[in-house]
PDB file of N, CA and C in Angstrom:
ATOM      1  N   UNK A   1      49.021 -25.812   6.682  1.00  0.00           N
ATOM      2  CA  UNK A   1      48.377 -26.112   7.954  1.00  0.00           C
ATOM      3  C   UNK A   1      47.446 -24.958   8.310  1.00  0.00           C
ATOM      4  N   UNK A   2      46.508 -25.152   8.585  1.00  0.00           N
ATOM      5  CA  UNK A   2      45.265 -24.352   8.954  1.00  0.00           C
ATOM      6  C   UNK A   2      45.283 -24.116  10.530  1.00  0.00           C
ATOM      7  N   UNK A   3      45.759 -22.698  11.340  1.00  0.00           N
ATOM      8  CA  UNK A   3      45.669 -22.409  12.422  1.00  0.00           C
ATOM      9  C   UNK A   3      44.616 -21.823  13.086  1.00  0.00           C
ATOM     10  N   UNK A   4      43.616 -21.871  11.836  1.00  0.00           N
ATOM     11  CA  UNK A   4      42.403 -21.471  12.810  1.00  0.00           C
ATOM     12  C   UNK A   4      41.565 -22.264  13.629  1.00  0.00           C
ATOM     13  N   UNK A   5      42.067 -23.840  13.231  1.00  0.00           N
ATOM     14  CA  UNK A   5      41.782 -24.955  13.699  1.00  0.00           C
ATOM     15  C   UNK A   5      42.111 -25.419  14.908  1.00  0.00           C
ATOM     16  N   UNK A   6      43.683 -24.997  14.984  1.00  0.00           N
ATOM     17  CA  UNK A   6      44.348 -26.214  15.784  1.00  0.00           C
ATOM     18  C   UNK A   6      44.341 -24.608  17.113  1.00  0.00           C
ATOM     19  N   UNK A   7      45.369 -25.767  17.998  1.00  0.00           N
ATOM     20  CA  UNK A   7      45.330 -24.921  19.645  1.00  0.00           C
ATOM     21  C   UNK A   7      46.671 -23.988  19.405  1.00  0.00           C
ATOM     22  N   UNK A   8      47.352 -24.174  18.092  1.00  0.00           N
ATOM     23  CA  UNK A   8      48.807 -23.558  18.401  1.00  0.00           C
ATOM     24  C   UNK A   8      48.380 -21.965  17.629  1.00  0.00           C
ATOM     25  N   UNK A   9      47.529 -21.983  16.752  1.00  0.00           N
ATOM     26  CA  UNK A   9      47.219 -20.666  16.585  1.00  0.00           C
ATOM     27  C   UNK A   9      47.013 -19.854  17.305  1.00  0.00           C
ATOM     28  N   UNK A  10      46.150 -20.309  18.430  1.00  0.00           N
ATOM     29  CA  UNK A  10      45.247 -19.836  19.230  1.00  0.00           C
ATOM     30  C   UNK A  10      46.223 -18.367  20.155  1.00  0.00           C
ATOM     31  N   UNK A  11      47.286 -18.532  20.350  1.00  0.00           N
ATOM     32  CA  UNK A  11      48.603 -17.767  20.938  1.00  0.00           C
ATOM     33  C   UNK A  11      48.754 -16.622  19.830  1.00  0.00           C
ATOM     34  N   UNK A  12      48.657 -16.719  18.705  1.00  0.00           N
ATOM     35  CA  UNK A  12      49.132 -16.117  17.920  1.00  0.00           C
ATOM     36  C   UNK A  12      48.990 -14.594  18.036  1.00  0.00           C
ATOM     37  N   UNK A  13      49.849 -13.486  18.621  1.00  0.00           N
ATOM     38  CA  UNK A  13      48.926 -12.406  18.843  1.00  0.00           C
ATOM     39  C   UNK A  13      49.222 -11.523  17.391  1.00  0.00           C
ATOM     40  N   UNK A  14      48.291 -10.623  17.016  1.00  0.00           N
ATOM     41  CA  UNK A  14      48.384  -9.517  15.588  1.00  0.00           C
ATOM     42  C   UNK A  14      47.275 -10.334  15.046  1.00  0.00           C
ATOM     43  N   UNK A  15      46.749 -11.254  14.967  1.00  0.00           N
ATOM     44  CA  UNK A  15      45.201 -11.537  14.205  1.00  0.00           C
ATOM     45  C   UNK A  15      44.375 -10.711  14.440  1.00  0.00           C
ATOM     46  N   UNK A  16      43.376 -10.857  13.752  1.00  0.00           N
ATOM     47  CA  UNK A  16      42.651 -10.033  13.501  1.00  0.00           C
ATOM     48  C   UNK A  16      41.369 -11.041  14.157  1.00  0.00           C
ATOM     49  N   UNK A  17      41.665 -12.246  13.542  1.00  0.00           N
ATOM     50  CA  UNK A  17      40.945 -13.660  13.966  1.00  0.00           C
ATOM     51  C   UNK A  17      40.277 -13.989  15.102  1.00  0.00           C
ATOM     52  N   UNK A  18      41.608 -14.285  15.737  1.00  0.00           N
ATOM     53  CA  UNK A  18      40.941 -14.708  17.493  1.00  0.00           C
ATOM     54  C   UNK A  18      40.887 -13.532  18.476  1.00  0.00           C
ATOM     55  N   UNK A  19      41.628 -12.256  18.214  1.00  0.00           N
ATOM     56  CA  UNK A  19      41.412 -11.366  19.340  1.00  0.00           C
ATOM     57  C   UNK A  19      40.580  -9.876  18.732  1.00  0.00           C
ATOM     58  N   UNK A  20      39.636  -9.569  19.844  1.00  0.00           N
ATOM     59  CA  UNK A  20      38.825  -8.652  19.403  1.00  0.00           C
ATOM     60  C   UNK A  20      40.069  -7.373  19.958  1.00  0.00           C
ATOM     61  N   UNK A  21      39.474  -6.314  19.468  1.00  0.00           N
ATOM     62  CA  UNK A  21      40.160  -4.833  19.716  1.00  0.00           C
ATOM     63  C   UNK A  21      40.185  -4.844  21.531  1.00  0.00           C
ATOM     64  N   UNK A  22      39.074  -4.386  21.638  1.00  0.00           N
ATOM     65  CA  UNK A  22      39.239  -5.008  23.171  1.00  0.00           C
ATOM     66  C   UNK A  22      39.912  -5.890  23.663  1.00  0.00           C
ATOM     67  N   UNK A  23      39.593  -7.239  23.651  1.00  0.00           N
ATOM     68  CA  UNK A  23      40.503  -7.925  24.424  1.00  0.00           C
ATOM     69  C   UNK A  23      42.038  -7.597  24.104  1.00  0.00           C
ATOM     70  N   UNK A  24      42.476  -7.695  22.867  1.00  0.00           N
ATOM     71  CA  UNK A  24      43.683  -7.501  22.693  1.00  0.00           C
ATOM     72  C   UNK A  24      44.346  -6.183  23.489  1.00  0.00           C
ATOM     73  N   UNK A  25      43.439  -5.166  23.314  1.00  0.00           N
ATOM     74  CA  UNK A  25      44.017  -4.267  24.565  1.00  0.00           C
ATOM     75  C   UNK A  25      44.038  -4.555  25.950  1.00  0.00           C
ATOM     76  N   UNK A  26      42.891  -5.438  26.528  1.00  0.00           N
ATOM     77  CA  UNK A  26      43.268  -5.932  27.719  1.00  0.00           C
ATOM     78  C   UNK A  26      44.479  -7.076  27.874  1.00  0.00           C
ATOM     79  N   UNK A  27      44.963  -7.944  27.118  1.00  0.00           N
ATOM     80  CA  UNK A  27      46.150  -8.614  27.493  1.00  0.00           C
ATOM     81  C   UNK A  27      46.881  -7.797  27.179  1.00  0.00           C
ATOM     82  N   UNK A  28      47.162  -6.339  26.155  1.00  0.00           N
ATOM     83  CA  UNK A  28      48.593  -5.911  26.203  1.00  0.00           C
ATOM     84  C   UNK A  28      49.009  -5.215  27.825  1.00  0.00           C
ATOM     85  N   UNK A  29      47.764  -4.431  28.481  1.00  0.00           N
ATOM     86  CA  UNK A  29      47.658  -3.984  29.670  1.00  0.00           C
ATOM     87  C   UNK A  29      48.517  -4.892  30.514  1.00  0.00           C
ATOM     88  N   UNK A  30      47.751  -5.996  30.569  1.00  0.00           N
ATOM     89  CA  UNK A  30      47.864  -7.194  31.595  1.00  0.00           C
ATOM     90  C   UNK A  30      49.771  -7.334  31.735  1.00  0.00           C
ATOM     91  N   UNK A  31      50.333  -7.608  30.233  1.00  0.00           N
ATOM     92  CA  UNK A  31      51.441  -7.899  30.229  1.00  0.00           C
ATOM     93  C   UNK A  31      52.126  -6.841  30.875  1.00  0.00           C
ATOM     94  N   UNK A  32      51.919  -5.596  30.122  1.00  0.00           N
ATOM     95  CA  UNK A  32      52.664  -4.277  30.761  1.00  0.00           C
ATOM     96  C   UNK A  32      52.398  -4.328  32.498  1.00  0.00           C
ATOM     97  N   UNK A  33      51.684  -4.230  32.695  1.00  0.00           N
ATOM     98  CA  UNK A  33      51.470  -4.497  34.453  1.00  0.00           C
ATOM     99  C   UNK A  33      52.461  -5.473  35.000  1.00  0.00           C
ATOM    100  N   UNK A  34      52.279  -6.758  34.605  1.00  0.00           N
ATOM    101  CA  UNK A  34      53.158  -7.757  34.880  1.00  0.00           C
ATOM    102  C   UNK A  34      54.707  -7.626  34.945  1.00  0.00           C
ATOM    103  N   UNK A  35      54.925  -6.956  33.668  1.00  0.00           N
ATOM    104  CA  UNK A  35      55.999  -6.367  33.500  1.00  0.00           C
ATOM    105  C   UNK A  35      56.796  -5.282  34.251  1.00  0.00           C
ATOM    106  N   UNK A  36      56.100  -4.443  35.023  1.00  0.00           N
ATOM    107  CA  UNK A  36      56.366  -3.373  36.000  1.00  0.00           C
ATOM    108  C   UNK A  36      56.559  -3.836  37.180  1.00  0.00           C
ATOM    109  N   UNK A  37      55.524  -4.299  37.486  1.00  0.00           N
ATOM    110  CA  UNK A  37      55.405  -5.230  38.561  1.00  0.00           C
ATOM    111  C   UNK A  37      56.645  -6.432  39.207  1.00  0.00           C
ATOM    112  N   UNK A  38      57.318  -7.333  37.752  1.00  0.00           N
ATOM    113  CA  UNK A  38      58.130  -7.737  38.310  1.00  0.00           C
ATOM    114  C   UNK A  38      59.655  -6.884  37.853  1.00  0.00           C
ATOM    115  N   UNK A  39      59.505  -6.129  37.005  1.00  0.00           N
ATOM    116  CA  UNK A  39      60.942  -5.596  37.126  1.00  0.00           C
ATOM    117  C   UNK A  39      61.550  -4.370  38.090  1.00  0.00           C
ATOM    118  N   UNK A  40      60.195  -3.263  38.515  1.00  0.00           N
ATOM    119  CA  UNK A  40      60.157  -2.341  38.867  1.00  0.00           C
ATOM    120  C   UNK A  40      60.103  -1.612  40.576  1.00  0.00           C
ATOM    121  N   UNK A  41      59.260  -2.963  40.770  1.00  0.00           N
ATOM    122  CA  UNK A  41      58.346  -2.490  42.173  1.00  0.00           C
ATOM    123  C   UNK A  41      59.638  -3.961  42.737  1.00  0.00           C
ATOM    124  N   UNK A  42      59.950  -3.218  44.344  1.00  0.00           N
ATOM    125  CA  UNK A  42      60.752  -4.252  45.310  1.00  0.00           C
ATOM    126  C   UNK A  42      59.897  -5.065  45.794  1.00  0.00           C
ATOM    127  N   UNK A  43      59.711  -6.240  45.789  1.00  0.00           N
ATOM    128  CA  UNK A  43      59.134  -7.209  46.461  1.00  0.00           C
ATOM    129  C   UNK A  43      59.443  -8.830  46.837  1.00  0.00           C
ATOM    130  N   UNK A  44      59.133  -9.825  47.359  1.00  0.00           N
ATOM    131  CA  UNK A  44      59.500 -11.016  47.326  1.00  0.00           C
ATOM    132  C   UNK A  44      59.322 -11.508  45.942  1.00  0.00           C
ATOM    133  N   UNK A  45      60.056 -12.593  45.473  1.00  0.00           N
ATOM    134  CA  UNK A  45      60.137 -13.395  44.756  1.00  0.00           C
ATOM    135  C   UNK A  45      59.192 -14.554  44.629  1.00  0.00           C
ATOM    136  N   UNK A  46      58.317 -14.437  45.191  1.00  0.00           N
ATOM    137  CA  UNK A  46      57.300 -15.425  45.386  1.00  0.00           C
ATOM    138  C   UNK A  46      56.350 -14.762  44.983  1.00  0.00           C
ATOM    139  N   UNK A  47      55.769 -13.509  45.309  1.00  0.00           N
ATOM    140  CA  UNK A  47      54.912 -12.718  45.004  1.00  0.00           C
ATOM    141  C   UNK A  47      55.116 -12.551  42.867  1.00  0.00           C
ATOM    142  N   UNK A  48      56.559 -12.197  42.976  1.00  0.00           N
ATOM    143  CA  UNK A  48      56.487 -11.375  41.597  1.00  0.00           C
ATOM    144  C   UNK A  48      55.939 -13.015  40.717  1.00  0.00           C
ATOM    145  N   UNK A  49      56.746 -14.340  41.105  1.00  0.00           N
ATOM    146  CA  UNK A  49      55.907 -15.213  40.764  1.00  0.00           C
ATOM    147  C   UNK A  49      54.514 -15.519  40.520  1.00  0.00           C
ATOM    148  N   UNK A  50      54.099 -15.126  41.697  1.00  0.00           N
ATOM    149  CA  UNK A  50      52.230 -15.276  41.530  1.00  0.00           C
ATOM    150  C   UNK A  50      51.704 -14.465  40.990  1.00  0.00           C
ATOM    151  N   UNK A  51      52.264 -13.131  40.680  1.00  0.00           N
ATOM    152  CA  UNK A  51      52.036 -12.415  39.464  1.00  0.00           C
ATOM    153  C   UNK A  51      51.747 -12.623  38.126  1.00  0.00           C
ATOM    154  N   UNK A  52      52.833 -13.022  37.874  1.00  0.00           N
ATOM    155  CA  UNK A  52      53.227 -13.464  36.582  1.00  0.00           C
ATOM    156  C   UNK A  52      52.420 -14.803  36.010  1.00  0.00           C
ATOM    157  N   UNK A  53      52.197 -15.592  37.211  1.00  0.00           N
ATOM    158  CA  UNK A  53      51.237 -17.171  36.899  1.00  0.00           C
ATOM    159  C   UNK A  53      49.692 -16.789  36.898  1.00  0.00           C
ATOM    160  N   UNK A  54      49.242 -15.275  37.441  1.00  0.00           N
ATOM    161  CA  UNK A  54      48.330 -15.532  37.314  1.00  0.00           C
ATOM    162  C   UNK A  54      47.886 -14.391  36.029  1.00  0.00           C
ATOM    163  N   UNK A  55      48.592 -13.645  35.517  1.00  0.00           N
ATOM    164  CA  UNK A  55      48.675 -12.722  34.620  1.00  0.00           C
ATOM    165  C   UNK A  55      48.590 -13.877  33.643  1.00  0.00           C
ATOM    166  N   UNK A  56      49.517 -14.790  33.298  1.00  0.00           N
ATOM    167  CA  UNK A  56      49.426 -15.874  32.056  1.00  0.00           C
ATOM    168  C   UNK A  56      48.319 -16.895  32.084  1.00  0.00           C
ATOM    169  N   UNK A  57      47.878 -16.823  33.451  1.00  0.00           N
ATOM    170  CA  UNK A  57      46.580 -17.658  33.319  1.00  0.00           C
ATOM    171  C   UNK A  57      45.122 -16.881  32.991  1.00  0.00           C
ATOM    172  N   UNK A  58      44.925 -15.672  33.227  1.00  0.00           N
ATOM    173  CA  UNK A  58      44.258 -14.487  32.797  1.00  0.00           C
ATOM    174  C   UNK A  58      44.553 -14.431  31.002  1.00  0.00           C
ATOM    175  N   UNK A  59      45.228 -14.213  30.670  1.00  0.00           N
ATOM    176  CA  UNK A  59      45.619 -14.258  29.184  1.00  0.00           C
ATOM    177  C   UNK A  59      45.224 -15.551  28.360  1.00  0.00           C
ATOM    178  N   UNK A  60      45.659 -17.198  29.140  1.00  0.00           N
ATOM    179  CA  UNK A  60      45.133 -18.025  28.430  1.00  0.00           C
ATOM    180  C   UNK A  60      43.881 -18.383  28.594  1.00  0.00           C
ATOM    181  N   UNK A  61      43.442 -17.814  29.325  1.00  0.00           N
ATOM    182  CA  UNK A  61      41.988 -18.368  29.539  1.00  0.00           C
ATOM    183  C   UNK A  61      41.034 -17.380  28.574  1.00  0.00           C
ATOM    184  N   UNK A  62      41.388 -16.070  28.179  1.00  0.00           N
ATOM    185  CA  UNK A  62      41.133 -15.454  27.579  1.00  0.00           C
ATOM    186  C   UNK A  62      41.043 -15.790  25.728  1.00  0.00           C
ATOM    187  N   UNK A  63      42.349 -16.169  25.765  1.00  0.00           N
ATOM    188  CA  UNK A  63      42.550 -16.457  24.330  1.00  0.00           C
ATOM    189  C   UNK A  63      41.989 -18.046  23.925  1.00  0.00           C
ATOM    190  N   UNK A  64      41.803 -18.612  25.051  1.00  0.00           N
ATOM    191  CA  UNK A  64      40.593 -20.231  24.887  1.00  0.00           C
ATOM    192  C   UNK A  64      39.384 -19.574  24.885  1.00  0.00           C
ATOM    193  N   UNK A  65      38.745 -18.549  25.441  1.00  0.00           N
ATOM    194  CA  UNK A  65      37.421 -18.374  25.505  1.00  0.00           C
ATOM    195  C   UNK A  65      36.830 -17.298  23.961  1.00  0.00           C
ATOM    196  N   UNK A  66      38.139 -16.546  23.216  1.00  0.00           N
ATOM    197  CA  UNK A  66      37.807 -16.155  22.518  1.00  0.00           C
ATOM    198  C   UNK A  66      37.898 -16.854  21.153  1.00  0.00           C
ATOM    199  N   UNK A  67      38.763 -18.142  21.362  1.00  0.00           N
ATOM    200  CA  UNK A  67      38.874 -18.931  19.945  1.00  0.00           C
ATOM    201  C   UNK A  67      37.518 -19.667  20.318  1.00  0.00           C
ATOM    202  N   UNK A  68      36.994 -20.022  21.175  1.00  0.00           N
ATOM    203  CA  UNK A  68      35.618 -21.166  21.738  1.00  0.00           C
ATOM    204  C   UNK A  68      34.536 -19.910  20.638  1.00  0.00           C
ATOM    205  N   UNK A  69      34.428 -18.791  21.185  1.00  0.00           N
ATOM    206  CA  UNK A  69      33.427 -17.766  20.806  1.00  0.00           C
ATOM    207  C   UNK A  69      33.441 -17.725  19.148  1.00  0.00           C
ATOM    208  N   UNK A  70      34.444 -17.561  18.875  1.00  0.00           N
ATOM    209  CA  UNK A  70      34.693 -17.735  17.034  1.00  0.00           C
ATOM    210  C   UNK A  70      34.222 -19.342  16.724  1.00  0.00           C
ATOM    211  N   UNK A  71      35.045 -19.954  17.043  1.00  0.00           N
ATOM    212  CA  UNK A  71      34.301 -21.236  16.256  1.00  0.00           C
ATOM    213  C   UNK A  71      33.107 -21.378  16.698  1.00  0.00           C
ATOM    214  N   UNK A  72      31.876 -20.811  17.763  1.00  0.00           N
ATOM    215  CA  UNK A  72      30.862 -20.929  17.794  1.00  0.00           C
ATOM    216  C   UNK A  72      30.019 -20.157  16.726  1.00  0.00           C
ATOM    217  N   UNK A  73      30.762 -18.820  16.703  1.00  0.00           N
ATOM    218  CA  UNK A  73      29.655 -17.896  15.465  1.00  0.00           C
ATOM    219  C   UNK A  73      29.843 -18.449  13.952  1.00  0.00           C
ATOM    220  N   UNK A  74      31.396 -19.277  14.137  1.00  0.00           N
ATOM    221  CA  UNK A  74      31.424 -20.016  12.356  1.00  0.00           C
ATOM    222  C   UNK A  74      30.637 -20.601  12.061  1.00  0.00           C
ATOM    223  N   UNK A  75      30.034 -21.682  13.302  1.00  0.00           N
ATOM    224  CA  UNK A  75      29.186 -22.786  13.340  1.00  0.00           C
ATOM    225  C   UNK A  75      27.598 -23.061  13.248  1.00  0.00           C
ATOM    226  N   UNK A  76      27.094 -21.161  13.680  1.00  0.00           N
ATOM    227  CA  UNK A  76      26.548 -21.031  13.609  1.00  0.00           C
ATOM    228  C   UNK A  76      25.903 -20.413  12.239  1.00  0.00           C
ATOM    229  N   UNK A  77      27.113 -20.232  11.780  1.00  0.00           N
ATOM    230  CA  UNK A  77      26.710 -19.128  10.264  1.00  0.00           C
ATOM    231  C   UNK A  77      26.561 -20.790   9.393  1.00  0.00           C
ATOM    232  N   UNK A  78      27.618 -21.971   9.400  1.00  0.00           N
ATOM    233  CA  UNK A  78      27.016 -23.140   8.506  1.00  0.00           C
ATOM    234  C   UNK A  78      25.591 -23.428   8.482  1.00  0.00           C
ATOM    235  N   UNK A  79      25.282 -23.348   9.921  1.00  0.00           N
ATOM    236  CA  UNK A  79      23.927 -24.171  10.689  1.00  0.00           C
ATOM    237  C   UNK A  79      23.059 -23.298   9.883  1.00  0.00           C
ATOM    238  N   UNK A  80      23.277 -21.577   9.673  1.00  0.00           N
ATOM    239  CA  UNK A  80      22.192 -20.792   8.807  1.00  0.00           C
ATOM    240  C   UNK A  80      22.295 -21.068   7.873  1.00  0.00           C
ATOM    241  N   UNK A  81      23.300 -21.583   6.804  1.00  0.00           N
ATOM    242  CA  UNK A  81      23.512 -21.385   5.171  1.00  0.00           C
ATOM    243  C   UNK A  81      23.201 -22.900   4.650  1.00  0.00           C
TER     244      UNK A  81
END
């Protein structure tokens, strides 16, 4: 099965594939924050929630916009060759 294709790769973190150096350092950030945030710091339970939903929505939107960006430069390298 070919995961560079499908949407379940797309999660996969340690590629080299879908996440650039950068980004991949910005979601490890993101998580660690998240992570402090809800284990560390006293707060409501609602809050550490909206944390966390919007930390994972930051991350997937990330990892859709960087698999979109790859299959565009693949597509573009056929369209040249």
């Amino acid at each position: 099965m070919d995961f560079g294709k499908s949407w379940c790769g797309i999660m996969s973190f340690g590629t080299s594939k879908v996440f650039g150096t950068v980004t991949e350092a910005f979601i490890l950030a993101l998580m660690l924050v998240s992570v402090f945030a809800v284990l560390y710091i006293s707060m409501a339970t609602l809050y550490k929630v909206g944390i966390v939903a919007i930390v994972f929505t930051m991350i997937f939107l990330m990892t859709i916009a960087s698999q979109i960006m790859r299959e565009q430069k693949e597509t573009r390298k056929q369209q040249q060759a």
